[in-house]
Protein backbone atom coordinates (compact mmCIF):
# COMPACT_ATOMS: atom_id res chain seq x y z
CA UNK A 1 -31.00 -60.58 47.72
CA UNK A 2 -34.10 -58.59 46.22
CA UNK A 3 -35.91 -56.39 48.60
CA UNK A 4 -38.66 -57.76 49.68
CA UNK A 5 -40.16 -53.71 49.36
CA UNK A 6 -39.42 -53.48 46.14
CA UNK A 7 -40.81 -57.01 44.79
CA UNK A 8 -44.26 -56.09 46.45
CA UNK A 9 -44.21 -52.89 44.79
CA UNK A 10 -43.44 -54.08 41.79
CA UNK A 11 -46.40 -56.63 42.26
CA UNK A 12 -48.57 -53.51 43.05
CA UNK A 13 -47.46 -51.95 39.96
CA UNK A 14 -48.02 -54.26 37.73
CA UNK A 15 -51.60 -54.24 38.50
CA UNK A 16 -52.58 -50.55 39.15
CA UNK A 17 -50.01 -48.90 37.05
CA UNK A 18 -51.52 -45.55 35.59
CA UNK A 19 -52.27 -45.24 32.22
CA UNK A 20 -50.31 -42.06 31.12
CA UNK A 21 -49.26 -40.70 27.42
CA UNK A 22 -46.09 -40.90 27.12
CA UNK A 23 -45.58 -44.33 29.24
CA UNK A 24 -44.80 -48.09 28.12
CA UNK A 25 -47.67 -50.44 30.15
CA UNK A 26 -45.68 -53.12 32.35
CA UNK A 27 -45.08 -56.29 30.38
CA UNK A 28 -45.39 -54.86 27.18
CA UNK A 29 -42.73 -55.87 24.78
CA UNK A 30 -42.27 -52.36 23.68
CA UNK A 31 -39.63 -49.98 24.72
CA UNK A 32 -40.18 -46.68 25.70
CA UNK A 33 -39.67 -43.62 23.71
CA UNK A 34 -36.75 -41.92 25.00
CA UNK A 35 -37.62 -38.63 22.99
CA UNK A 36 -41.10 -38.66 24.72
CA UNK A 37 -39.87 -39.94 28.06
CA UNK A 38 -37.41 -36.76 28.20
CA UNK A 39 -40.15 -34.40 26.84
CA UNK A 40 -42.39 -35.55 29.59
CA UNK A 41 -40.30 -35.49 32.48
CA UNK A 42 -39.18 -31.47 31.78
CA UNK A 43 -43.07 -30.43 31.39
CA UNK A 44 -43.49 -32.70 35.05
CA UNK A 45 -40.79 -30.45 36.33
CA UNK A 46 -42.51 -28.81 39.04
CA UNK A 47 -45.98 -29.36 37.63
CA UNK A 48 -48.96 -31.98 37.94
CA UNK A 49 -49.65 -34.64 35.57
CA UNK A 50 -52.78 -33.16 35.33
CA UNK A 51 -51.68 -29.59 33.82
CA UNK A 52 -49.06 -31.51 31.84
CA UNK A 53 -51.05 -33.96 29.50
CA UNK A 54 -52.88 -31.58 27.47
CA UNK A 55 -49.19 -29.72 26.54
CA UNK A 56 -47.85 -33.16 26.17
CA UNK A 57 -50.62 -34.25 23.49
CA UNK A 58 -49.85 -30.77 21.39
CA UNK A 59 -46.25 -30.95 21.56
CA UNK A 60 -46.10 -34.95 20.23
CA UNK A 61 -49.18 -33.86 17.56
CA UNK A 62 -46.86 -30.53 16.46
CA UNK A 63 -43.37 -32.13 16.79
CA UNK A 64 -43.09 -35.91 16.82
CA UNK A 65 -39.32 -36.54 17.04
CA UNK A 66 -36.48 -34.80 18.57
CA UNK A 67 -35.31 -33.58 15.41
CA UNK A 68 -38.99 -32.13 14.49
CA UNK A 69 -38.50 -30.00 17.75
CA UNK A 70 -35.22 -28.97 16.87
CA UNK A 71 -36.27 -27.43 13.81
CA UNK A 72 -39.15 -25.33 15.02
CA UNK A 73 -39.00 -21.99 15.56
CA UNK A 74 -38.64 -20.84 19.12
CA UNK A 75 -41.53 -18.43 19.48
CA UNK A 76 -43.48 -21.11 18.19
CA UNK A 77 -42.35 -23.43 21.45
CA UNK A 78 -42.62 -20.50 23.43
CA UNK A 79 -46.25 -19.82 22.57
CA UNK A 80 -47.24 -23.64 22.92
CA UNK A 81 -45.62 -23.73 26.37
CA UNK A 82 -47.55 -20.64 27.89
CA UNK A 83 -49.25 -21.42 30.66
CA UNK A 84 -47.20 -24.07 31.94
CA UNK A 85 -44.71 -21.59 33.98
CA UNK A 86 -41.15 -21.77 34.66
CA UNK A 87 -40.04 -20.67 31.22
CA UNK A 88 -36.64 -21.54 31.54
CA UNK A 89 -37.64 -25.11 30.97
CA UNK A 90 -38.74 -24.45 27.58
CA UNK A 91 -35.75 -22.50 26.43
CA UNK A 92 -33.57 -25.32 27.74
CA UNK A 93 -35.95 -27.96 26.07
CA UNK A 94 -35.18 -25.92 22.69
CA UNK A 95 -31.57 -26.34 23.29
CA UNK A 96 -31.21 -29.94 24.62
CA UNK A 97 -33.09 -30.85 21.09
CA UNK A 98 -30.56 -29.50 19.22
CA UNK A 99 -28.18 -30.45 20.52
CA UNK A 100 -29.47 -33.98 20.68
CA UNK A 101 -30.65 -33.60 16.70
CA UNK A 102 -27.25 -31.92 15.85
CA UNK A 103 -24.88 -33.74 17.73
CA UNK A 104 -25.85 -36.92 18.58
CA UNK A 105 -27.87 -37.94 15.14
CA UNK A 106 -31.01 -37.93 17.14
CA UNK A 107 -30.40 -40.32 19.49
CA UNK A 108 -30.24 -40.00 23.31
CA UNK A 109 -27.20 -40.89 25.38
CA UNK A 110 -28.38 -43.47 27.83
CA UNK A 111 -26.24 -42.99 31.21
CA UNK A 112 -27.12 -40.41 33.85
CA UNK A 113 -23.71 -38.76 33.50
CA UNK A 114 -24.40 -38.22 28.93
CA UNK A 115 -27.68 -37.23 30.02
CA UNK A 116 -27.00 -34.66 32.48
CA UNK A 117 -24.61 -32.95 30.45
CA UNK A 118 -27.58 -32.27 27.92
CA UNK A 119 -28.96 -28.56 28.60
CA UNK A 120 -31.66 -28.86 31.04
CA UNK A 121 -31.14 -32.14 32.51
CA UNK A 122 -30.33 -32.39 36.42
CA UNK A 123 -29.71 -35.27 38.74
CA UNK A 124 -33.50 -36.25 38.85
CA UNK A 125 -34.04 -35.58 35.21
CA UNK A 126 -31.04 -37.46 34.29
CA UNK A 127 -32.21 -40.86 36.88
CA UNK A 128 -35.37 -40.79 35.52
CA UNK A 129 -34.48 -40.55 31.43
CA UNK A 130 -32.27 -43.33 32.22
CA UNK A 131 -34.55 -45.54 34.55
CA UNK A 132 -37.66 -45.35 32.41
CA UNK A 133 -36.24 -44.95 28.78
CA UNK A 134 -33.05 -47.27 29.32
CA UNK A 135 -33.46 -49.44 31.99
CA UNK A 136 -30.53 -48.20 33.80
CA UNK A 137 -30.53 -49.29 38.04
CA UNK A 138 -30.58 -45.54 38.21
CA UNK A 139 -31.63 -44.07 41.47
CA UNK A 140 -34.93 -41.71 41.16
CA UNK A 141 -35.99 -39.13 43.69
CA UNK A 142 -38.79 -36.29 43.36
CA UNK A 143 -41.19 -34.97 45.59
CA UNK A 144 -43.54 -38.45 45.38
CA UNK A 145 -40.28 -40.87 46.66
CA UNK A 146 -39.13 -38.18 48.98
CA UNK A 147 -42.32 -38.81 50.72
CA UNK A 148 -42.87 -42.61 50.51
CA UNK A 149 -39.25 -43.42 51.52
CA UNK A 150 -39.58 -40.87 54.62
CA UNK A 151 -42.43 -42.42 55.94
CA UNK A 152 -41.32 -45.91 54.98
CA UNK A 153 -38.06 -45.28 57.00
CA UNK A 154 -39.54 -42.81 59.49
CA UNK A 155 -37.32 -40.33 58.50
CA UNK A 156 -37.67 -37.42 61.06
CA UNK A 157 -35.00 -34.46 59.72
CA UNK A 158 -37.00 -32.47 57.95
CA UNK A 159 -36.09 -31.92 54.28
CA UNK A 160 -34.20 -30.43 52.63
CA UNK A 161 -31.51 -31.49 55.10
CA UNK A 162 -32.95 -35.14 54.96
CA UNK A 163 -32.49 -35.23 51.20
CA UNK A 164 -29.16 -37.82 51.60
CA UNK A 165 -30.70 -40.11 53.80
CA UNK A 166 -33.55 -40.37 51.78
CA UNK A 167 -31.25 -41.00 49.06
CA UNK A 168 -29.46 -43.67 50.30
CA UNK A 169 -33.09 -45.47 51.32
CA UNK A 170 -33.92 -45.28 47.82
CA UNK A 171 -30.57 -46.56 46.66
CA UNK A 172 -30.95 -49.68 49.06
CA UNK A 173 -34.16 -50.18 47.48
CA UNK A 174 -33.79 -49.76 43.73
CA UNK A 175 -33.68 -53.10 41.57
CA UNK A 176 -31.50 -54.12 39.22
CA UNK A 177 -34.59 -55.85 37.38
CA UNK A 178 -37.18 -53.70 35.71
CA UNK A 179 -35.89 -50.35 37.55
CA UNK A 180 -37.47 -48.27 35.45
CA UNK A 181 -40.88 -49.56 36.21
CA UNK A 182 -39.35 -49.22 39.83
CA UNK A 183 -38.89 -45.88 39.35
CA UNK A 184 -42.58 -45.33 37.98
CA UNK A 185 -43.80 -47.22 40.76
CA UNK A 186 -43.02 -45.28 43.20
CA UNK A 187 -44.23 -42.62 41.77
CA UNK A 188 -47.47 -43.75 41.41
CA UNK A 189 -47.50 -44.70 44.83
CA UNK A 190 -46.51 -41.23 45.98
CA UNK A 191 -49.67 -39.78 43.83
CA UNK A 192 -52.30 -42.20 44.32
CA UNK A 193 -51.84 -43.89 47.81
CA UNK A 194 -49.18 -42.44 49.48
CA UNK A 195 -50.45 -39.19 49.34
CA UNK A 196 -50.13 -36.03 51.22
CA UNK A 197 -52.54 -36.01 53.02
CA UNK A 198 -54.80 -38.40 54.31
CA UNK A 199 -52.19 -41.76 52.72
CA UNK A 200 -54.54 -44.91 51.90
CA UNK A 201 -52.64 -47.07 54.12
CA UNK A 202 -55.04 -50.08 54.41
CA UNK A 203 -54.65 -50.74 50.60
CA UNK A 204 -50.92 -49.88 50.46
CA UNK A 205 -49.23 -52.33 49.00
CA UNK A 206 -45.71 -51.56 51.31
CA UNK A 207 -48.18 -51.28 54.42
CA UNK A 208 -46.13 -54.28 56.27
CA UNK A 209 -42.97 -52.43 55.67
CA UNK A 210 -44.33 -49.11 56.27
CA UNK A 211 -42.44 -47.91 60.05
CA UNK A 212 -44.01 -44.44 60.06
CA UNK A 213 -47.11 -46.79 59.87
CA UNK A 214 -46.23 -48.55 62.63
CA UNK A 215 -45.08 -45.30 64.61
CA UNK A 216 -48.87 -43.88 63.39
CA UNK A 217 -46.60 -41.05 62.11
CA UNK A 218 -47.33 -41.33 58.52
CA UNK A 219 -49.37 -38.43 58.07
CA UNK A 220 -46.58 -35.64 59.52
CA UNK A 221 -44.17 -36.66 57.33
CA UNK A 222 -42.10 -36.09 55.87
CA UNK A 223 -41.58 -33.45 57.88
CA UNK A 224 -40.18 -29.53 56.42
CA UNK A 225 -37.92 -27.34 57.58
CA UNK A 226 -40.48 -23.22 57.59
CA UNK A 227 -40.06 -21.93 54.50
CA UNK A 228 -39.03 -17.71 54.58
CA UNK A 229 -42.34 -15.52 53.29
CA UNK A 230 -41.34 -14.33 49.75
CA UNK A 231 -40.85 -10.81 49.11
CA UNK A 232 -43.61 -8.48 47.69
CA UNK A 233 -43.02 -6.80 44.55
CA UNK A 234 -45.06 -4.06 42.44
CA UNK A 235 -44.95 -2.89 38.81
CA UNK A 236 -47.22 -1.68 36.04
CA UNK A 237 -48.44 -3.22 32.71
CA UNK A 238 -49.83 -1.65 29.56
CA UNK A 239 -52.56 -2.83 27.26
CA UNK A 240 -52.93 -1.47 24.19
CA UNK A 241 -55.57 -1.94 21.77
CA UNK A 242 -55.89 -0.81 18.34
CA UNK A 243 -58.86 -2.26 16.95
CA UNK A 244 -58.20 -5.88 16.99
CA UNK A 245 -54.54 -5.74 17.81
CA UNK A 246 -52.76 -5.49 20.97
CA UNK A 247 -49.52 -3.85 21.70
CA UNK A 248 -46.86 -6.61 22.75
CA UNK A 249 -43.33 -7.00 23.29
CA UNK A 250 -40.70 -10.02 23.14
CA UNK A 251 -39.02 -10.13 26.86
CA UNK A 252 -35.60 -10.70 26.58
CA UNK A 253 -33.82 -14.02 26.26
CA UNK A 254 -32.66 -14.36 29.86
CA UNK A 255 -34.43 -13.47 33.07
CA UNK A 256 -37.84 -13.86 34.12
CA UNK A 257 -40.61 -15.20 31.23
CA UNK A 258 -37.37 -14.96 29.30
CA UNK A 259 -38.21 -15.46 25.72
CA UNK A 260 -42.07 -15.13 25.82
CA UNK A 261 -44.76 -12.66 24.31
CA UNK A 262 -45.97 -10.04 27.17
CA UNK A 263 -47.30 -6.52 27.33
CA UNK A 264 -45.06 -3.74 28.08
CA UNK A 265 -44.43 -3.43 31.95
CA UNK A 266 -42.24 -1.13 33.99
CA UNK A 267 -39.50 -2.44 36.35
CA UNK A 268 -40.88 -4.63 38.85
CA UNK A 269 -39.60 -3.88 42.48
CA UNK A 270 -40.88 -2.46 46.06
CA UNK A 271 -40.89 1.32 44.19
CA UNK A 272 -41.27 0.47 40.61
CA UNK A 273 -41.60 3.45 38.48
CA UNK A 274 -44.40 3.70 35.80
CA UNK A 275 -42.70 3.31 32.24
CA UNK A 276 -45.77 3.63 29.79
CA UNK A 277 -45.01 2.18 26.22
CA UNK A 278 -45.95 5.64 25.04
CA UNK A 279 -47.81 8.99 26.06
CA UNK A 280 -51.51 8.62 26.40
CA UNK A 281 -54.24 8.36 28.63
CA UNK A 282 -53.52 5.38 30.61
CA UNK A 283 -57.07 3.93 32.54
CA UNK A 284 -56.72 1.77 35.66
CA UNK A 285 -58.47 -1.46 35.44
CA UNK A 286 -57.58 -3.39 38.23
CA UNK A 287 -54.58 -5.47 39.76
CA UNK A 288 -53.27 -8.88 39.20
CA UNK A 289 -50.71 -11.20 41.06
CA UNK A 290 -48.38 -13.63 40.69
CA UNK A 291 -46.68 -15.78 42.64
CA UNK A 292 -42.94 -16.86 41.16
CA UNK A 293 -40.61 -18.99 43.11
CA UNK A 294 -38.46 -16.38 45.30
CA UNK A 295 -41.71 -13.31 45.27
CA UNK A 296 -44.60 -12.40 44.74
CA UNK A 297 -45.56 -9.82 42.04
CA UNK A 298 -48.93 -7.04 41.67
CA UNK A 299 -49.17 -5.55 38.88
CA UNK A 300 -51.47 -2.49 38.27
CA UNK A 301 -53.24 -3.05 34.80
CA UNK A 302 -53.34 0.17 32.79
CA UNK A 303 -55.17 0.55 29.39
CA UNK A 304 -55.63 2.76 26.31
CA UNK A 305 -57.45 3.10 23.35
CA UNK A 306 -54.89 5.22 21.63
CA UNK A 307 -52.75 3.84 19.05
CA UNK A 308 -49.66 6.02 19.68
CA UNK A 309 -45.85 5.52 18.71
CA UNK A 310 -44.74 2.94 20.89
CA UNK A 311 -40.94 3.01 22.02
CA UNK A 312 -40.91 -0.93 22.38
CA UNK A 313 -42.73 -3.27 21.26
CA UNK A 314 -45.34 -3.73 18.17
CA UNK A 315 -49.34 -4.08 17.06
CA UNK A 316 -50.58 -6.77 15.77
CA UNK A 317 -53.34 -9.63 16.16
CA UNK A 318 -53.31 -11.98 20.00
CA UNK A 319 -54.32 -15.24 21.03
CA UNK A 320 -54.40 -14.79 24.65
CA UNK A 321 -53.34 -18.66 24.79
CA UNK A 322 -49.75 -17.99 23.88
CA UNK A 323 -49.19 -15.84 26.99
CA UNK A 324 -47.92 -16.55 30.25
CA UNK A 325 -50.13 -16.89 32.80
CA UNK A 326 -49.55 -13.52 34.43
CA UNK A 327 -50.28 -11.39 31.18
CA UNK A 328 -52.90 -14.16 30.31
CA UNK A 329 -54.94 -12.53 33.90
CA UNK A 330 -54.08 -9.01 33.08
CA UNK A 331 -55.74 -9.57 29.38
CA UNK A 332 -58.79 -11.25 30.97
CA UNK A 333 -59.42 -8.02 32.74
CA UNK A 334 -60.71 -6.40 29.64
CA UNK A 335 -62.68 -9.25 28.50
C-alpha cells in the first residue's frame, strides 16, 4: 500500500516543484542528466542552492560532458571552484570524472553501491545520483529530510544520534513510483515550507500527517545535540606586489585548500611563527578570519612592495576570482 504521505507530497510536488538548472520538470518525458545530476549534487554538498547555481552555469558552459571535465586541466577546475569552499570536493570531482570517462566509457553506474565506489561519492551522494538520475527506490537523507521526517515523526533524540531513526522513517516512506521526484520533493519541502525556522505549516501539503504539528513542537525540532566551540588558530600571510603581479604559491595536493592558488603563509597554529616568502619590509594591513569546519583561523595580512627572491612560490598576473575565499579577503585589503 502507497503512503498516503508520500502520494500528497508527490501531489504537492508536482505543482510547486522548483525550477532549478540542472533538474528534469515532473512529467516531462525527458530523463535527467546523470553527468549534471552528479555535478550538482557535489557543489550542493554543504552549500545553498543559491551559492551553487552561478558555479553550476560555468562549469556546464566550460565542460559539458563528463569526459569534457576529465580532460581539463586541474588548476583550471581549481580556479573555477574558488569560492565555493571545501576544496576537497573539487579534487575528488576531478577524479570521479576520470575515472567515469576512463573507465566506464562515460557512462555512470546506476546503483548506490557502483556509485559510491566512484571517488567522492558517499551514502547521500550515492541515494541521490541514483534517485534523481536513475529512478532507483533509493533512500535520500540531507539536512532538508532530516528535518521534515523529525518533525513529521516527532522525533525527539537529537541528531546526530537520531540519524537511524530518521532513516528508517524515510525508508517507510520512499516510493517505488517516481522516487526520484520523491527524493526532490522532499527537498523542496525542507527549503521552502518546512523550513527552519518559522515552517509554513498552514500551506504544508503533509500538515494532516505532520505529529510535531499536532504536538505544536514543530519549530524545536529537530532537536541537536551542543556542538564543542572550535579551536582558535593564528598565522601570517604575505602579499607581494610587483607592479601588476602578485606573489603566489600552489598549496600542496592534500590538506587544507589542497590544490588551490594562495599567497605564501606561515604555519597556522596557537604560536605560529612568521615565515616571510623572502627578506623585506613586511607592512601590517590588517587581519582576516576564517571559519573551516573543526577551527577557526586569523591571519595577520603583511605586505611589500619589494620584488625580492622568493624561496616559494612565483610572480605573475591575479584574478582575485580564482582564490579561495580566505586569500580572496586578505587581497581585498589592499584594494
Amino acid at each position: 500500500m502507497r503512503d498516503p504521505r508520500a502520494v500528497a507530497l508527490r501531489d504537492w510536488y508536482d505543482r510547486h516543484a522548483r525550477d532549478l538548472p540542472w533538474r528534469v520538470p515532473p512529467g516531462s518525458a525527458d530523463r535527467p542528466d546523470p553527468y549534471r545530476i552528479w555535478l550538482s549534487e557535489v557543489m550542493l554538498q554543504q552549500t545553498t542552492v543559491a551559492a551553487v547555481k552561478g558555479y553550476f552555469a560555468r562549469f556546464t558552459a566550460a565542460w559539458p560532458d563528463v569526459g569534457a571535465l576529465a580532460a581539463a586541466a586541474d588548476a583550471n577546475v581549481m580556479a573555477a571552484w574558488a569560492g565555493l569552499g571545501y576544496y576537497a570536493r573539487a579534487r575528488n570531482l576531478l577524479a570521479c570524472a576520470r575515472v567515469v570517462a576512463g573507465e566506464m566509457d562515460g557512462h555512470f553506474p546506476q546503483t548506490e553501491a557502483e556509485l559510491r565506489a566512484l571517488p567522492g561519492i558517499g551514502p547521500y551522494t550515492s541515494a541521490a545520483i541514483a534517485a534523481i538520475a536513475f529512478d532507483q527506490p533509493a533512500v535520500v537523507v540531507d539536512g532538508n529530510v532530516e528535518r521534515v521526517i523529525s518533525r513529521l515523526a516527532a522525533i525527539e533524540t537529537p541528531l546526530p544520534a537520531s540519524k537511524p531513526e530518521i532513516r528508517a522513517e524515510a525508508a517507510a516512506m520512499t516510493p517505488e513510483e517516481r522516487p526520484g521526484d520523491h527524493a526532490q520533493a522532499m527537498m523542496d519541502l525542507g527549503a521552502t515550507i518546512c523550513t527552519p525556522r518559522n515552517p509554513a505549516c498552514v500551506i504544508c501539503p503533509l500538515a494532516v500527517h505532520c505529529a510535531a504539528r499536532a504536538k505544536g513542537t514543530a519549530t524545536s525540532l529537530p532537536r541537536k545535540a551542543p556542538k564543542a566551540a572550535r579551536p582558535e588558530r593564528r598565522g601570517y600571510v604575505y602579499l607581494a606586489r610587483r607592479g601588476d603581479e602578485w606573489l603566489t604559491e600552489m598549496r600542496p595536493e592534500r590538506g587544507l585548500l589542497g590544490g588551490m592558488r594562495a599567497f605564501p603563509t606561515s604555519d597556522w597554529s596557537e604560536t605560529p611563527a612568521p615565515a616571510p616568502p623572502f627578506a623585506a619590509e613586511w607592512k601590517p594591513v590588517g587581519e582576516v578570519r576564517h571559519g573551516f569546519t573543526h577551527f577557526r583561523l586569523t591571519l595577520q595580512v603583511l605586505t611589500t612592495g619589494a620584488a625580492g627572491n622568493p624561496d616559494r612560490g612565483t610572480f605573475g598576473p591575479l584574478d582575485p576570482a580564482s582564490l579561495p575565499t580566505l586569500f580572496a579577503k586578505a587581497h581585498a585589503l589592499l584594494t
